[in-house]
PDB file of N, CA and C in Angstrom:
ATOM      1  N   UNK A   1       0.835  -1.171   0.000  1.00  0.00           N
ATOM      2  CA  UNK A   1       0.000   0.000   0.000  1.00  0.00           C
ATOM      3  C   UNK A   1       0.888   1.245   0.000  1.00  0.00           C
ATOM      4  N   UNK A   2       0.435   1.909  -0.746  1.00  0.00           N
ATOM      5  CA  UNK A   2       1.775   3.358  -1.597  1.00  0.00           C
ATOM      6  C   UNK A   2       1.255   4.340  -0.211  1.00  0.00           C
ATOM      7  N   UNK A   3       2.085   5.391   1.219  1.00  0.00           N
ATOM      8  CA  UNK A   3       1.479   5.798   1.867  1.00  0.00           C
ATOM      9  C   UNK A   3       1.190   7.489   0.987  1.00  0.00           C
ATOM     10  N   UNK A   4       0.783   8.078   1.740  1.00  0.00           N
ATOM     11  CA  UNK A   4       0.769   9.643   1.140  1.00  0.00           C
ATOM     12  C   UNK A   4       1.545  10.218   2.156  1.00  0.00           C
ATOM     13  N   UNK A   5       1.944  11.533   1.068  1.00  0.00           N
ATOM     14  CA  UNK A   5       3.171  12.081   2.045  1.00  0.00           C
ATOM     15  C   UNK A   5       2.759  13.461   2.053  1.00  0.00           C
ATOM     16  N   UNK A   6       2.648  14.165   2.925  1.00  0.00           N
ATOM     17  CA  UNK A   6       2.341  15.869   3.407  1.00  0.00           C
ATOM     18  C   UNK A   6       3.678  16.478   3.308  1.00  0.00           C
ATOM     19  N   UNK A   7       3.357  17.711   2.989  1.00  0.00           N
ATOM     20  CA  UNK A   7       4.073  18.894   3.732  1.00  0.00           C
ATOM     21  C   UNK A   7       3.613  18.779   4.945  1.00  0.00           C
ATOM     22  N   UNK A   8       4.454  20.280   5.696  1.00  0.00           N
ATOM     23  CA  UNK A   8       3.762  20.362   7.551  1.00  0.00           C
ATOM     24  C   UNK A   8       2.548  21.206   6.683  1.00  0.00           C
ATOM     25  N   UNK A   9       2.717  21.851   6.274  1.00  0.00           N
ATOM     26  CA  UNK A   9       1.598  22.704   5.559  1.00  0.00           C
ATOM     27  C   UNK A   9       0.099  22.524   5.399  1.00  0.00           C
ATOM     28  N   UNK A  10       0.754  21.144   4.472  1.00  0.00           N
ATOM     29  CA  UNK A  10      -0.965  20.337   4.149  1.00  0.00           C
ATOM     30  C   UNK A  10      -1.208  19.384   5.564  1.00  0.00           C
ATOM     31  N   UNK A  11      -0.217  19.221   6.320  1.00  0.00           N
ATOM     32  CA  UNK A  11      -0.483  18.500   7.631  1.00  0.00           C
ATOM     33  C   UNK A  11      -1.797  19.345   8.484  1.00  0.00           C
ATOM     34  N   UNK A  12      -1.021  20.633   8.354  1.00  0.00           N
ATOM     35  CA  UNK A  12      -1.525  21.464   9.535  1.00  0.00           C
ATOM     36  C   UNK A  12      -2.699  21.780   9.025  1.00  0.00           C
ATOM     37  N   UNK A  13      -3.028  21.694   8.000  1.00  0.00           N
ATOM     38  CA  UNK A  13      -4.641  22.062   7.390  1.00  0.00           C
ATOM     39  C   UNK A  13      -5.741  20.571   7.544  1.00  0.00           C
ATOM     40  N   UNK A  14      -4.232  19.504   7.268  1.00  0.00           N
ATOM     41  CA  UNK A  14      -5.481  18.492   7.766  1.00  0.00           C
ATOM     42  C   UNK A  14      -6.105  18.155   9.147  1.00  0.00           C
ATOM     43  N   UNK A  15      -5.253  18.841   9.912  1.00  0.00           N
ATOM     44  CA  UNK A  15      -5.462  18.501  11.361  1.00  0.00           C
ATOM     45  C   UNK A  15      -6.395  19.743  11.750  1.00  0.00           C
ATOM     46  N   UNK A  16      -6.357  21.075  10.722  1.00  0.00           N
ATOM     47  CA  UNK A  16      -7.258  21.943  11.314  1.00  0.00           C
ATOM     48  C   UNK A  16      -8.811  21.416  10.594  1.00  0.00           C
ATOM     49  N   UNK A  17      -8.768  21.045   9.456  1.00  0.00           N
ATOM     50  CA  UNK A  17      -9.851  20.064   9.310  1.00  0.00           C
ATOM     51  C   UNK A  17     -10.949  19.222  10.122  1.00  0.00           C
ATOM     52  N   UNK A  18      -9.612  18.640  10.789  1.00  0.00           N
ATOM     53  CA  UNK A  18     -10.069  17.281  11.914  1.00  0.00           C
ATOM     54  C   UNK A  18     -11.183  17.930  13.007  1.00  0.00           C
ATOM     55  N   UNK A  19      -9.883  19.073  13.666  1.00  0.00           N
ATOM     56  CA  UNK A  19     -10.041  19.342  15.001  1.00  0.00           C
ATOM     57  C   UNK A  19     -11.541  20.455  14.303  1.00  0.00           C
ATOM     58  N   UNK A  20     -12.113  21.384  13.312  1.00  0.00           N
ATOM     59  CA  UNK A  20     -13.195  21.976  12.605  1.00  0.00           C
ATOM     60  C   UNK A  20     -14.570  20.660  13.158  1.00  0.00           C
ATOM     61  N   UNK A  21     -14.146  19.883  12.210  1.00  0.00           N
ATOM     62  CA  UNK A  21     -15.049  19.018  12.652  1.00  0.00           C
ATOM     63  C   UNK A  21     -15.675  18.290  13.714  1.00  0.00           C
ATOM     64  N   UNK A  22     -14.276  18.106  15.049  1.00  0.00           N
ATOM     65  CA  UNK A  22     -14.345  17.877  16.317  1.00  0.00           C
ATOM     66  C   UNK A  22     -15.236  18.788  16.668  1.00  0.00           C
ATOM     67  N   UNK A  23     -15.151  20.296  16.466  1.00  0.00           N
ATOM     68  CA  UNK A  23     -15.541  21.408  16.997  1.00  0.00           C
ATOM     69  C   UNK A  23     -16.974  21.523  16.852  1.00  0.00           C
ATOM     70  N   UNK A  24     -17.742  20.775  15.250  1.00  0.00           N
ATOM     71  CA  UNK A  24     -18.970  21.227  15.376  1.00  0.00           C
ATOM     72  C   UNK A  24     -19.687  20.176  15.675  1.00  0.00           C
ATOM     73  N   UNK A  25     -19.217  19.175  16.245  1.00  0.00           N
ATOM     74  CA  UNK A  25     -19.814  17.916  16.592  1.00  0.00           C
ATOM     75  C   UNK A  25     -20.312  18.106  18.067  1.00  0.00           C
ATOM     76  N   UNK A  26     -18.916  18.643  18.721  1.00  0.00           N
ATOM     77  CA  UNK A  26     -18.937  19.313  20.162  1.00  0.00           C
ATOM     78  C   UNK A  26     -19.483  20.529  20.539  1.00  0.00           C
ATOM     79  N   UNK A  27     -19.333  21.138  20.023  1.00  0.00           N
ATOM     80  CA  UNK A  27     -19.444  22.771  20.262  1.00  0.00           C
ATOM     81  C   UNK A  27     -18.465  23.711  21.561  1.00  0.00           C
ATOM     82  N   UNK A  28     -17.287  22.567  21.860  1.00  0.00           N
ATOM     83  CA  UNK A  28     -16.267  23.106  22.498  1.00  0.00           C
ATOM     84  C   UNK A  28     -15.990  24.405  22.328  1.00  0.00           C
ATOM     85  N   UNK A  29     -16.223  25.637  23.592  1.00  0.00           N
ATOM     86  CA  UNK A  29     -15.804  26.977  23.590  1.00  0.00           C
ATOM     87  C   UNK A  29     -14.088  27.373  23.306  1.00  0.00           C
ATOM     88  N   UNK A  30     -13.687  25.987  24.437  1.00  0.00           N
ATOM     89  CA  UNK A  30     -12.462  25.702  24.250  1.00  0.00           C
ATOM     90  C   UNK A  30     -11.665  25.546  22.833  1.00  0.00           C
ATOM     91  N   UNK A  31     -12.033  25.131  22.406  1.00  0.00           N
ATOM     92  CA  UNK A  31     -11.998  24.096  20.720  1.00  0.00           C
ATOM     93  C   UNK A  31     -11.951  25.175  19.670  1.00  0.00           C
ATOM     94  N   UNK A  32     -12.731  26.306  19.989  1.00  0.00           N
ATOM     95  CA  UNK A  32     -13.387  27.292  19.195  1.00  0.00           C
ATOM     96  C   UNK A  32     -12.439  28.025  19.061  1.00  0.00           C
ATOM     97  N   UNK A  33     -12.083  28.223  20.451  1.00  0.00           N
ATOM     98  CA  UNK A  33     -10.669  29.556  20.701  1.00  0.00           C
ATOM     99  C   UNK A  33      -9.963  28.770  20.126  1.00  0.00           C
ATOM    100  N   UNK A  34      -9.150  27.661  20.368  1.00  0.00           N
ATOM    101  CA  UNK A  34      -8.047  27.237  19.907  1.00  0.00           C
ATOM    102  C   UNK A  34      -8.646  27.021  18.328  1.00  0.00           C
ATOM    103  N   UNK A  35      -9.373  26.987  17.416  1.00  0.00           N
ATOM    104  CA  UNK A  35      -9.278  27.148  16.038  1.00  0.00           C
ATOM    105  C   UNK A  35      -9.013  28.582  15.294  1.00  0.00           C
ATOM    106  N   UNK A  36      -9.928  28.866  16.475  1.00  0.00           N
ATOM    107  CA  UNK A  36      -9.381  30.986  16.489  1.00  0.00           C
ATOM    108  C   UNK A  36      -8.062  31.287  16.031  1.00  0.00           C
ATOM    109  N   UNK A  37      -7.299  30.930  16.711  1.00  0.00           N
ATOM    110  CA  UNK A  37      -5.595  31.109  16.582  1.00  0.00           C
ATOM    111  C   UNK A  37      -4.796  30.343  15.623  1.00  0.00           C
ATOM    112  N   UNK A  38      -5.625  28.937  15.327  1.00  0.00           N
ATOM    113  CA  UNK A  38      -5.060  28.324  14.058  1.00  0.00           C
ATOM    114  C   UNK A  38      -5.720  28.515  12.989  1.00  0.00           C
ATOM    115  N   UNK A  39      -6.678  29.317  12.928  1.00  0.00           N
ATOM    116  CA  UNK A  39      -7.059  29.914  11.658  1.00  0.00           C
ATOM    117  C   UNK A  39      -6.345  30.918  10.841  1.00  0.00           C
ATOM    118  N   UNK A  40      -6.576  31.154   9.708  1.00  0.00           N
ATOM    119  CA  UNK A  40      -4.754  31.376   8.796  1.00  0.00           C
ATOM    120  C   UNK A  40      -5.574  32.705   8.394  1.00  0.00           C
ATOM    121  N   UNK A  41      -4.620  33.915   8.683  1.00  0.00           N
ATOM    122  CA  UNK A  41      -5.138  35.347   8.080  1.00  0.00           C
ATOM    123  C   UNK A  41      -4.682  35.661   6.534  1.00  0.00           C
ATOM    124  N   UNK A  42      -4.656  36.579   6.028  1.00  0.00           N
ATOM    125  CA  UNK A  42      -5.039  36.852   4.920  1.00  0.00           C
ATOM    126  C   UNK A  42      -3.635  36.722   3.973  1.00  0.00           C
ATOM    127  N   UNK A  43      -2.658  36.768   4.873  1.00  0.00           N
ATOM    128  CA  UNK A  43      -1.103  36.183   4.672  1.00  0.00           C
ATOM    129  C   UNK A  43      -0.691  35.085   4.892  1.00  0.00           C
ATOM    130  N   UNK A  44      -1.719  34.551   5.006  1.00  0.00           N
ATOM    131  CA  UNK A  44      -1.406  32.725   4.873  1.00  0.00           C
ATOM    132  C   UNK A  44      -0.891  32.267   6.177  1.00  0.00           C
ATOM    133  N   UNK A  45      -0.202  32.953   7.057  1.00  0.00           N
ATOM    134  CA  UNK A  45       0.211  32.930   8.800  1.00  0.00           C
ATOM    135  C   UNK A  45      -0.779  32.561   9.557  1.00  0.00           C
ATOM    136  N   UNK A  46      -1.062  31.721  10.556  1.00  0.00           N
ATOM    137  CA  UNK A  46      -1.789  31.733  11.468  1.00  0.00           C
ATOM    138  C   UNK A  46      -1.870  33.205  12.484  1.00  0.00           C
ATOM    139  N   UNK A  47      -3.329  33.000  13.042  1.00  0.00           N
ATOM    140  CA  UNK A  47      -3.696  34.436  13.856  1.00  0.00           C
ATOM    141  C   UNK A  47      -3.703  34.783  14.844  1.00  0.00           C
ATOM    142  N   UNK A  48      -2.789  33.580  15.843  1.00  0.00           N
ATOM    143  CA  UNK A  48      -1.951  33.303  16.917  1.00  0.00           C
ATOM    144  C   UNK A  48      -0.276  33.043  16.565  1.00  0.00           C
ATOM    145  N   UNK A  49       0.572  34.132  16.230  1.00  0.00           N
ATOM    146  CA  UNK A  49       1.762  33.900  16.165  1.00  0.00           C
ATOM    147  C   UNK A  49       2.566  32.729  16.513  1.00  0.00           C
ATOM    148  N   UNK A  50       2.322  32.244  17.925  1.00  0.00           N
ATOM    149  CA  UNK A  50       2.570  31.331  18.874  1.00  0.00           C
ATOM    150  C   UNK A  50       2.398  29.829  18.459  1.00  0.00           C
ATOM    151  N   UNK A  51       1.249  29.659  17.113  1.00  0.00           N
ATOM    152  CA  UNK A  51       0.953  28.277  16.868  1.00  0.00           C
ATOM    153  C   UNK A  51       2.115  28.135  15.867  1.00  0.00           C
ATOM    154  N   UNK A  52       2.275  28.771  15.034  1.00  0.00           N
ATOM    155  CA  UNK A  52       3.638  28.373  14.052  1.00  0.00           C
ATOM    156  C   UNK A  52       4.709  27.564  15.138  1.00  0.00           C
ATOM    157  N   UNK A  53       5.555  28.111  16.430  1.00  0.00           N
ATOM    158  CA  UNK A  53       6.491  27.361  16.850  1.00  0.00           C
ATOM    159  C   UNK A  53       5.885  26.086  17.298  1.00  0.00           C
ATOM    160  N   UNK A  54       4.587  26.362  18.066  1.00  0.00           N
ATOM    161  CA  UNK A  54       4.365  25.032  18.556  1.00  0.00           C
ATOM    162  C   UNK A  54       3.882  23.639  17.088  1.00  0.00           C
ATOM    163  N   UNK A  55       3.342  23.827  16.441  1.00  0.00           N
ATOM    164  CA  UNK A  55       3.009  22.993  15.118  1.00  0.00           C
ATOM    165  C   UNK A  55       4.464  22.792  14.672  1.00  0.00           C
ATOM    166  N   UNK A  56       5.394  23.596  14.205  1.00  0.00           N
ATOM    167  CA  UNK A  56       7.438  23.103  14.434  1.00  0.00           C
ATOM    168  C   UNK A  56       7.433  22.456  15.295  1.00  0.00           C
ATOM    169  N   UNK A  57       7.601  22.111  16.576  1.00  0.00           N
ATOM    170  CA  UNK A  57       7.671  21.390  17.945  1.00  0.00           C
ATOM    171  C   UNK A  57       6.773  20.140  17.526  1.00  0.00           C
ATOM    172  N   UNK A  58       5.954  20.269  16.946  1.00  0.00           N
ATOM    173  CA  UNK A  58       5.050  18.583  17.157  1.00  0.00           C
ATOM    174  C   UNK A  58       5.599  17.783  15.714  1.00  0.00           C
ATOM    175  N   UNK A  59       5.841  18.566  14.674  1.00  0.00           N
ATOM    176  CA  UNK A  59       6.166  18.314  13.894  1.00  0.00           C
ATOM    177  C   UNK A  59       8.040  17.488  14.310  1.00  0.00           C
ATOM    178  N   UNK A  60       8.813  18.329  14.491  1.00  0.00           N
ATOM    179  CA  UNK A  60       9.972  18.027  15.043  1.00  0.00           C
ATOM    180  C   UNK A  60       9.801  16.557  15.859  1.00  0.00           C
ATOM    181  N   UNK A  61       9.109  16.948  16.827  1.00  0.00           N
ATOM    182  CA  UNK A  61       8.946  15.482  17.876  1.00  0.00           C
ATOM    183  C   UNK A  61       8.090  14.101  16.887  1.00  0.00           C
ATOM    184  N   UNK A  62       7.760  14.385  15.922  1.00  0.00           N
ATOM    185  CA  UNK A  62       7.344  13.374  14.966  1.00  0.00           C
ATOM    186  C   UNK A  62       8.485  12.946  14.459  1.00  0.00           C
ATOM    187  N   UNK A  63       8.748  13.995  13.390  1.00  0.00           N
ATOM    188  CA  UNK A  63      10.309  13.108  12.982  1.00  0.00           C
ATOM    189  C   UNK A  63      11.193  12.900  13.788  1.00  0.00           C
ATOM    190  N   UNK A  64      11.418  13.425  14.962  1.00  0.00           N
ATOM    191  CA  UNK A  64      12.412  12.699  15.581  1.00  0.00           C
ATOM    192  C   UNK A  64      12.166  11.133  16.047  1.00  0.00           C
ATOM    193  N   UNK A  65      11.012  11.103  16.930  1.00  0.00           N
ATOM    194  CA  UNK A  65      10.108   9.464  17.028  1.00  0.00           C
ATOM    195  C   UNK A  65      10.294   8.525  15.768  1.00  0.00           C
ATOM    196  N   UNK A  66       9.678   8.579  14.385  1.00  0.00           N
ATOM    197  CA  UNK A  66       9.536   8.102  13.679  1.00  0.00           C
ATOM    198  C   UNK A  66      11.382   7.685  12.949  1.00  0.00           C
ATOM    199  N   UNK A  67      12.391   8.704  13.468  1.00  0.00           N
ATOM    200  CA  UNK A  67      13.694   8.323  13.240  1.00  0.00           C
ATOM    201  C   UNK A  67      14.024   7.414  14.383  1.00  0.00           C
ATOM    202  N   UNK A  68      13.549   7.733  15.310  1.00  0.00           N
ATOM    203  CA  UNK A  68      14.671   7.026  17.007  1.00  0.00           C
ATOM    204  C   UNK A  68      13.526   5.462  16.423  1.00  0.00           C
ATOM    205  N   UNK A  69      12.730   5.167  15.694  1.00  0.00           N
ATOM    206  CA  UNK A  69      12.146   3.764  15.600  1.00  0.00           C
ATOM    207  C   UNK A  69      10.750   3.790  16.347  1.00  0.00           C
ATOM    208  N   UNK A  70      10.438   4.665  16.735  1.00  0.00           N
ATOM    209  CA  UNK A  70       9.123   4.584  18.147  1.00  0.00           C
ATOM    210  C   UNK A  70       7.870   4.388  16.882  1.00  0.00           C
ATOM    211  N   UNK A  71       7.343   3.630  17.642  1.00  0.00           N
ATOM    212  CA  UNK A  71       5.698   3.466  17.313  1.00  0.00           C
ATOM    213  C   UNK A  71       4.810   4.726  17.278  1.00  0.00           C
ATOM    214  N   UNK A  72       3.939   5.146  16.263  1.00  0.00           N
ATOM    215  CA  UNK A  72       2.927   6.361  16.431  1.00  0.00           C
ATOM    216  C   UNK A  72       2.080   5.651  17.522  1.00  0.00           C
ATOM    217  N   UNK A  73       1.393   6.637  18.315  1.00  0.00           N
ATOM    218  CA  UNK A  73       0.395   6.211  19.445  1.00  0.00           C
ATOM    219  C   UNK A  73      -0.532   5.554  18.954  1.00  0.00           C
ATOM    220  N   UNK A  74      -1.234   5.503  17.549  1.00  0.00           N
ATOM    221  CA  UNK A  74      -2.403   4.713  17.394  1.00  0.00           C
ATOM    222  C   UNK A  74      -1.877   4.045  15.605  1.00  0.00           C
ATOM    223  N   UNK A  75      -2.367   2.618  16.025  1.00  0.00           N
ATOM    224  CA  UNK A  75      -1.417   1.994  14.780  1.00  0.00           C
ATOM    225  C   UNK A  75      -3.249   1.825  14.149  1.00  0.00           C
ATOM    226  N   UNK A  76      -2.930   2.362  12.680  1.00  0.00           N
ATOM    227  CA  UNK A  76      -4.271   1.850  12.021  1.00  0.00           C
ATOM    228  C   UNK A  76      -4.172   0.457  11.499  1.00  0.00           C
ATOM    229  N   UNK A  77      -5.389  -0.029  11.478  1.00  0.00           N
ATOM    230  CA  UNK A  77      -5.315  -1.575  11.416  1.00  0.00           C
ATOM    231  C   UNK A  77      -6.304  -1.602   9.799  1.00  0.00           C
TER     232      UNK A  77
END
């Protein structure tokens, strides 16, 4: 099975996707704010400065895991 491969780019849009959808399932206030800030302004930047390093940081701690050999937390079957 051929996998698909992202940018962090198209990562971070799929996960704002995810967590969109989490949001209207839930109606998390919480959820809401935090899409607030990962929602991308008119310069393509997110509208919380602060999420760019942290999305680097999760990103980073991925490839580093996926180099040191570690298992992702949820193996699809």
């Amino acid at each position: 099975m051929k996998q698909d491969l992202f940018t962090k780019e198209e990562a971070y849009e799929i996960a704002y996707y995810f967590l969109d959808d989490l949001y209207r399932m839930t109606k998390s206030d919480d959820l809401a704010g935090f899409l607030g800030g990962m929602s991308l302004s008119v310069d393509g930047e997110p509208m919380d400065p602060a999420v760019i390093g942290d999305w680097d940081r999760a990103v980073e701690k991925f490839k580093q895991q996926r180099n040191d050999g570690k298992k992702p937390y949820i193996e699809w079957k």
